[in-house]
C-alpha atoms as a PDB file:
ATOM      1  CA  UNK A   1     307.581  57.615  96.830  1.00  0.00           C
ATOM      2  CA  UNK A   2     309.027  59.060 100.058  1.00  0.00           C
ATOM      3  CA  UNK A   3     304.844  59.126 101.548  1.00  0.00           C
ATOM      4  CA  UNK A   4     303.814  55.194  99.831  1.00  0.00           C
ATOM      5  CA  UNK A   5     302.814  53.207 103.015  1.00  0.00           C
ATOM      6  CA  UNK A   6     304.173  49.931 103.013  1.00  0.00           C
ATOM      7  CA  UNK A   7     302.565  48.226 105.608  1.00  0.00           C
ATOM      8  CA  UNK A   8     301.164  45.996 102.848  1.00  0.00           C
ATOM      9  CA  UNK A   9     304.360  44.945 102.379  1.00  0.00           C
ATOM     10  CA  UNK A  10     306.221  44.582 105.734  1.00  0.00           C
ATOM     11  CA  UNK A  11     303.121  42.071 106.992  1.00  0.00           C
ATOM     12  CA  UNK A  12     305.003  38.926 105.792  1.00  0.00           C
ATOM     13  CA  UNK A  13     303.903  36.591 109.028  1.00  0.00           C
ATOM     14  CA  UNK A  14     300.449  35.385 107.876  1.00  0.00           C
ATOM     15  CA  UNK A  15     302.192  34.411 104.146  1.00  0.00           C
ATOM     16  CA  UNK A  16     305.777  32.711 105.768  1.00  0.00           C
ATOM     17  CA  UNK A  17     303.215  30.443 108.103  1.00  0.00           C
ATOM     18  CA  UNK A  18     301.144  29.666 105.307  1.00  0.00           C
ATOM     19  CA  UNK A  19     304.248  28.672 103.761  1.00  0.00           C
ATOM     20  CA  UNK A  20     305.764  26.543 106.175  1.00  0.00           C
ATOM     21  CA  UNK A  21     302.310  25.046 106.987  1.00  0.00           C
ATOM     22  CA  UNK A  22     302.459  23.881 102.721  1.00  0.00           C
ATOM     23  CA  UNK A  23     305.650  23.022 102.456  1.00  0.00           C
ATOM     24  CA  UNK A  24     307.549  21.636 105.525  1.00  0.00           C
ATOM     25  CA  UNK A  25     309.753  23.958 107.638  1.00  0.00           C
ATOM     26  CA  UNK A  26     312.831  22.196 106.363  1.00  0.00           C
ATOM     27  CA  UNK A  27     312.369  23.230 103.022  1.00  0.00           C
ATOM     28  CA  UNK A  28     311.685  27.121 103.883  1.00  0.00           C
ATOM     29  CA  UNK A  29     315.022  29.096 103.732  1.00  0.00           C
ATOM     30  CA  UNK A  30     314.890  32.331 105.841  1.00  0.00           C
ATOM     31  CA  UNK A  31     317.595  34.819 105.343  1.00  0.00           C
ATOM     32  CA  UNK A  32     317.745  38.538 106.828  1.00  0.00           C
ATOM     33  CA  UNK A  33     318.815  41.713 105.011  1.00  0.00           C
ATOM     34  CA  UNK A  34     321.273  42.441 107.634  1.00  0.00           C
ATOM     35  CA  UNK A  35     323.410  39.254 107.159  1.00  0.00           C
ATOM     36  CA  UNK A  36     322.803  39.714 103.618  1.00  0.00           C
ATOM     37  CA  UNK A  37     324.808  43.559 104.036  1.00  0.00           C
ATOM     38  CA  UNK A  38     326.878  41.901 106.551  1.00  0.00           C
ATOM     39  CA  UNK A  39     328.955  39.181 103.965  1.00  0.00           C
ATOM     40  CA  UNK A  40     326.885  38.824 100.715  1.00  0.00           C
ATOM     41  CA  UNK A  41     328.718  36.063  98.905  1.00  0.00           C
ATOM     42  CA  UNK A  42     328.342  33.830 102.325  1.00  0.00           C
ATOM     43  CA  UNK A  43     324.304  34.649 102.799  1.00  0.00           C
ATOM     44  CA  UNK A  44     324.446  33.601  98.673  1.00  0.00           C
ATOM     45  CA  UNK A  45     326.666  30.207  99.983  1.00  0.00           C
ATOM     46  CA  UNK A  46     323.902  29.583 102.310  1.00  0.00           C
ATOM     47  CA  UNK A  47     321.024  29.939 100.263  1.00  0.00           C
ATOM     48  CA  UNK A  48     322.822  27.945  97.222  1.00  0.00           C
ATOM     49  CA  UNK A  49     324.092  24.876  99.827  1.00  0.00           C
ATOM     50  CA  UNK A  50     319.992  25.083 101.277  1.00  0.00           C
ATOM     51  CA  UNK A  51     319.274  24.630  97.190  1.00  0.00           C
ATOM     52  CA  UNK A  52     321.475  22.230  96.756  1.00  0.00           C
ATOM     53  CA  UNK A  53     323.872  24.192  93.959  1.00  0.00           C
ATOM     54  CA  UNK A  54     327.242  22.765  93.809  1.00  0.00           C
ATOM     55  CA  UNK A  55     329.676  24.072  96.058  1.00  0.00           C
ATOM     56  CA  UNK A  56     331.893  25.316  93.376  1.00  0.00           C
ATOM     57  CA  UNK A  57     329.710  27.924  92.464  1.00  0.00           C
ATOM     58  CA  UNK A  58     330.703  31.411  93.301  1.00  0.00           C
ATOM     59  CA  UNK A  59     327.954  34.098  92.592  1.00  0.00           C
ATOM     60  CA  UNK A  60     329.422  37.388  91.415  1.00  0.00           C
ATOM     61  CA  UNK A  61     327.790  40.108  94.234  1.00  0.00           C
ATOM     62  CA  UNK A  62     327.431  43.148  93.585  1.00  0.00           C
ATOM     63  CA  UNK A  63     324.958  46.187  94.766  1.00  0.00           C
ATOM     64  CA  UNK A  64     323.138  47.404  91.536  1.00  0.00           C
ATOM     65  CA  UNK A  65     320.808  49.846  93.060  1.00  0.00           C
ATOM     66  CA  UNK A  66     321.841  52.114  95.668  1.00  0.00           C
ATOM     67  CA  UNK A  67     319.058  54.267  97.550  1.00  0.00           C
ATOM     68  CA  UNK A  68     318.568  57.691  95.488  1.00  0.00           C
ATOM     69  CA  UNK A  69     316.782  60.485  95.136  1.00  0.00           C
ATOM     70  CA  UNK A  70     316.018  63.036  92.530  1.00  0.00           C
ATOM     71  CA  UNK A  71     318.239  65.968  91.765  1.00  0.00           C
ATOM     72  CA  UNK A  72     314.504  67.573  90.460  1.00  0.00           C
ATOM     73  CA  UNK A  73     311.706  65.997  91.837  1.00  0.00           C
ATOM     74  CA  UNK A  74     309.732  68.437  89.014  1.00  0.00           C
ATOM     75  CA  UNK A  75     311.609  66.777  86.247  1.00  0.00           C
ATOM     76  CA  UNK A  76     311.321  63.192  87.420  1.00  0.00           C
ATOM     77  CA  UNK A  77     307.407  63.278  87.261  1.00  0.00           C
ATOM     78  CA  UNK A  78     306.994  65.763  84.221  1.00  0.00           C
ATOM     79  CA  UNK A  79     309.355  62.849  82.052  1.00  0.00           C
ATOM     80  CA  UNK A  80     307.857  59.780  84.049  1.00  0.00           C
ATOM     81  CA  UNK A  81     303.868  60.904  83.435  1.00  0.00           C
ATOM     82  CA  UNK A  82     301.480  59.308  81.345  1.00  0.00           C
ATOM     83  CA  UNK A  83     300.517  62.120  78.800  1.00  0.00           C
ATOM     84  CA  UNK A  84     304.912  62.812  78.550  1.00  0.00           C
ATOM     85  CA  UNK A  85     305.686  59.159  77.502  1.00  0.00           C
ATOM     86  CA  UNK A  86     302.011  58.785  75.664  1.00  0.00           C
ATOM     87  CA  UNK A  87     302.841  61.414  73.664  1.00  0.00           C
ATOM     88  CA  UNK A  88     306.165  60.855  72.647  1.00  0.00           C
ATOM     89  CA  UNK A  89     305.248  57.070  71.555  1.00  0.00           C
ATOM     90  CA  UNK A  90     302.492  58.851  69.663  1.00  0.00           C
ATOM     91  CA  UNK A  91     304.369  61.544  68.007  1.00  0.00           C
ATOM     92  CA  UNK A  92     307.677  59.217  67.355  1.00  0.00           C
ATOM     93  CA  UNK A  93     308.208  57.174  64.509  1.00  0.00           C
ATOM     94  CA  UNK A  94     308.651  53.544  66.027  1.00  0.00           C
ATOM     95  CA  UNK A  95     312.246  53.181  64.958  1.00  0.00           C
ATOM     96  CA  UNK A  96     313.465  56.335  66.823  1.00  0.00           C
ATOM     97  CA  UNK A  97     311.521  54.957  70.094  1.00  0.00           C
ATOM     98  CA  UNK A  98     314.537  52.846  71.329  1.00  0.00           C
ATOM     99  CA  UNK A  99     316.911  55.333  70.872  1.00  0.00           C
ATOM    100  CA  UNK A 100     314.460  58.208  72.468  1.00  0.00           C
ATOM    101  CA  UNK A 101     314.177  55.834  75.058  1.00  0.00           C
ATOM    102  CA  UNK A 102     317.845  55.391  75.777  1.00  0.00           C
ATOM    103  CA  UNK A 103     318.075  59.011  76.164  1.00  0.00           C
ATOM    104  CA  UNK A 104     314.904  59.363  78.531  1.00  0.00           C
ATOM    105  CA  UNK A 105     317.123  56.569  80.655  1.00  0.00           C
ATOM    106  CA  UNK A 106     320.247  58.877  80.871  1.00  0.00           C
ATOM    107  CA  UNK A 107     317.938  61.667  81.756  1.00  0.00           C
ATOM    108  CA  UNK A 108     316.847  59.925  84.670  1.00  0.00           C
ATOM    109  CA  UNK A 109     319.674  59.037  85.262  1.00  0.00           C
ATOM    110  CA  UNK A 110     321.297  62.052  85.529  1.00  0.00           C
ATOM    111  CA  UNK A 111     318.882  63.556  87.645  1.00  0.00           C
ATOM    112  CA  UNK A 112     319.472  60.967  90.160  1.00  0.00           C
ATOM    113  CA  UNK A 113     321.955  60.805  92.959  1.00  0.00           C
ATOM    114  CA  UNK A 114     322.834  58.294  95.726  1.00  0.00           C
ATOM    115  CA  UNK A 115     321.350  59.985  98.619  1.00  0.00           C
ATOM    116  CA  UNK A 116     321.225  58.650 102.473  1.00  0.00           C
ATOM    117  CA  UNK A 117     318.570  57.810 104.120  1.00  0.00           C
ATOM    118  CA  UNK A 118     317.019  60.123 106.696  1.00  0.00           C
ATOM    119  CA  UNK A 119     316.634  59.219 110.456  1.00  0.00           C
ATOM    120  CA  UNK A 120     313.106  58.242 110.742  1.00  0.00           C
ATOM    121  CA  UNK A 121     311.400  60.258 113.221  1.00  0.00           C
ATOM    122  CA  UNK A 122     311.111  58.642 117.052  1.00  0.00           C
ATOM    123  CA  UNK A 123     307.628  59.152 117.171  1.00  0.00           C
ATOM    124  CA  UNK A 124     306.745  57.758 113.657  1.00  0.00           C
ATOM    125  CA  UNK A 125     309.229  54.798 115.024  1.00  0.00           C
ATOM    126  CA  UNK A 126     307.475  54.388 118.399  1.00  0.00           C
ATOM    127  CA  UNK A 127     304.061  54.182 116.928  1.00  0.00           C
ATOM    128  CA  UNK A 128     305.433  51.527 114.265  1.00  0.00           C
ATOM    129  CA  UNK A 129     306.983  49.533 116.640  1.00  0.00           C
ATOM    130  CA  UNK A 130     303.680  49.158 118.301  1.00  0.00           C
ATOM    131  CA  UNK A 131     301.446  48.082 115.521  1.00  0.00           C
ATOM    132  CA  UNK A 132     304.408  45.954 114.096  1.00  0.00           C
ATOM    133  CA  UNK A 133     304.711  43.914 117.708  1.00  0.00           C
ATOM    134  CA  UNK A 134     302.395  41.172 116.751  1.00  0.00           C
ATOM    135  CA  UNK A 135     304.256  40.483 113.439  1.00  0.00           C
ATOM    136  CA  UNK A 136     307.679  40.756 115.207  1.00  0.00           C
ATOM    137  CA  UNK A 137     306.355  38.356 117.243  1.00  0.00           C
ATOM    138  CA  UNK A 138     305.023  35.803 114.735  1.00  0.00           C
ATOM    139  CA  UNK A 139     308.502  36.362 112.372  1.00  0.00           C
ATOM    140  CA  UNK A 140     310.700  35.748 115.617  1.00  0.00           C
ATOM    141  CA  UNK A 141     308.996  31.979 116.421  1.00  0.00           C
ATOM    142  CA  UNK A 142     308.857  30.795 112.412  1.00  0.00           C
ATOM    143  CA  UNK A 143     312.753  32.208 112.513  1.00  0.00           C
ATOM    144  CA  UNK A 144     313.307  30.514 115.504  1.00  0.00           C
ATOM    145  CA  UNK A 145     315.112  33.728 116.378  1.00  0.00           C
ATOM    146  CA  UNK A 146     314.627  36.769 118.416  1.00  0.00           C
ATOM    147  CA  UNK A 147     314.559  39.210 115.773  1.00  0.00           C
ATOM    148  CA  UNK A 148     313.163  41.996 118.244  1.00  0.00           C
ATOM    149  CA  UNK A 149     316.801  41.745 119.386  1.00  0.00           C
ATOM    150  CA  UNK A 150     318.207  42.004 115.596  1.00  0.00           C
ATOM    151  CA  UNK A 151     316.198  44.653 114.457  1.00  0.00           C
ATOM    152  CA  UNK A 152     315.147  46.794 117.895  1.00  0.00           C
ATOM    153  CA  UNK A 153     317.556  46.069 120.013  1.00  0.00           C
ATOM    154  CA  UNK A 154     315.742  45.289 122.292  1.00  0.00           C
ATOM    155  CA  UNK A 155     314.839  41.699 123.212  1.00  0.00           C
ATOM    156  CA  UNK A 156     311.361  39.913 122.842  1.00  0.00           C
ATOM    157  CA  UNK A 157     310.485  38.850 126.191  1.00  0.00           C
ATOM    158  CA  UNK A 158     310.670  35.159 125.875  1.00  0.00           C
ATOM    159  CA  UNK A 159     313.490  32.592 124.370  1.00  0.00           C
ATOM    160  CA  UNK A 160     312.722  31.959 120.990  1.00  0.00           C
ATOM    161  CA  UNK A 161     311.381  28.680 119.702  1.00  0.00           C
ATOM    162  CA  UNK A 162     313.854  26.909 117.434  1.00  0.00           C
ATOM    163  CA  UNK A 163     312.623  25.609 114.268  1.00  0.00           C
ATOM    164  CA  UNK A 164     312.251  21.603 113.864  1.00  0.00           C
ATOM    165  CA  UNK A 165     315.593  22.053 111.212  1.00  0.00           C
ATOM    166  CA  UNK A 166     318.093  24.821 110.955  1.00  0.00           C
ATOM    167  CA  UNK A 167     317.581  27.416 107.882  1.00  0.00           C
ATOM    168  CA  UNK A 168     321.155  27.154 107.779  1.00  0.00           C
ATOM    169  CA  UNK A 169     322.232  23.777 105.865  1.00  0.00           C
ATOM    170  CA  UNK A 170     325.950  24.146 108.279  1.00  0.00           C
ATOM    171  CA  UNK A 171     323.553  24.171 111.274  1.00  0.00           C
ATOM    172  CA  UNK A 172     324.350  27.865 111.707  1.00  0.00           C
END
């Protein structure tokens, strides 16, 4: 998983426009990861008051997957492969599947371990930076925020354009 290329998947300009374009800007929510990390149960308070969920409510927050990485990289794609699980539904009887495939989970399991990410490399990040420009761009005026400054460090080169209503219901 280390080498999938997400670019598919960080392009989210083109599909938030479209949105706001359908729907109205004031009833788009926009939250960021890093406020998110920063205070979870108040980016949950935000999102729930922008919903309109009672006030009352109180979320129970909690981080269920942490990043990991395999113990045995080996082991994690001989028991994940096709012909490995294939088989074994095959060869099983199908009342001992749900237990065989509690134990596959604890094998996985096992062989996993929280793990930190690695520094990306500067030239990898450079060269990113560049083709990802144009959607900082686009991200920073539907935000009404310079997120150049958020996420680079760095700021975008012109005051961003607020948004005709606040994602934030407390104006915030």
């Amino acid at each position: 998983m280390r080498d999938y290329d997400l670019r598919d998947k960080a392009t989210v300009g083109p599909g938030l426009r479209r949105f706001i374009d359908e729907l109205g800007r004031e009833r788009v929510h926009i939250t960021l990861y890093e406020e998110f990390a920063a205070d979870p149960l108040a980016m949950f308070r935000s999102i729930f008051a922008f919903m309109g969920v009672a006030e009352s409510f109180t979320p129970e927050v909690r981080r269920l997957v942490p990043n990991r990485e395999a113990r045995s990289d080996r082991l994690n794609r001989t028991m994940g492969s096709p012909g490995v699980t294939g088989g074994a539904k095959r060869a099983l009887p199908k009342r001992l599947q749900p237990a065989v495939r509690a134990l596959a989970k604890l094998a996985f399991d096992l062989n996993r371990r929280t793990a930190t990410r690695p520094p990306i490399d500067p030239g990898v990040l450079g060269r990113l930076r560049d083709e990802f420009r144009p959607e900082l761009s686009l991200l920073s005026e539907l935000a009404g925020r310079d997120l150049f400054a958020v996420w680079w460090n760095e700021p975008g080169g012109r005051e961003p354009v607020a948004p005709s209503v606040s994602p934030y219901p407390s104006g915030g």
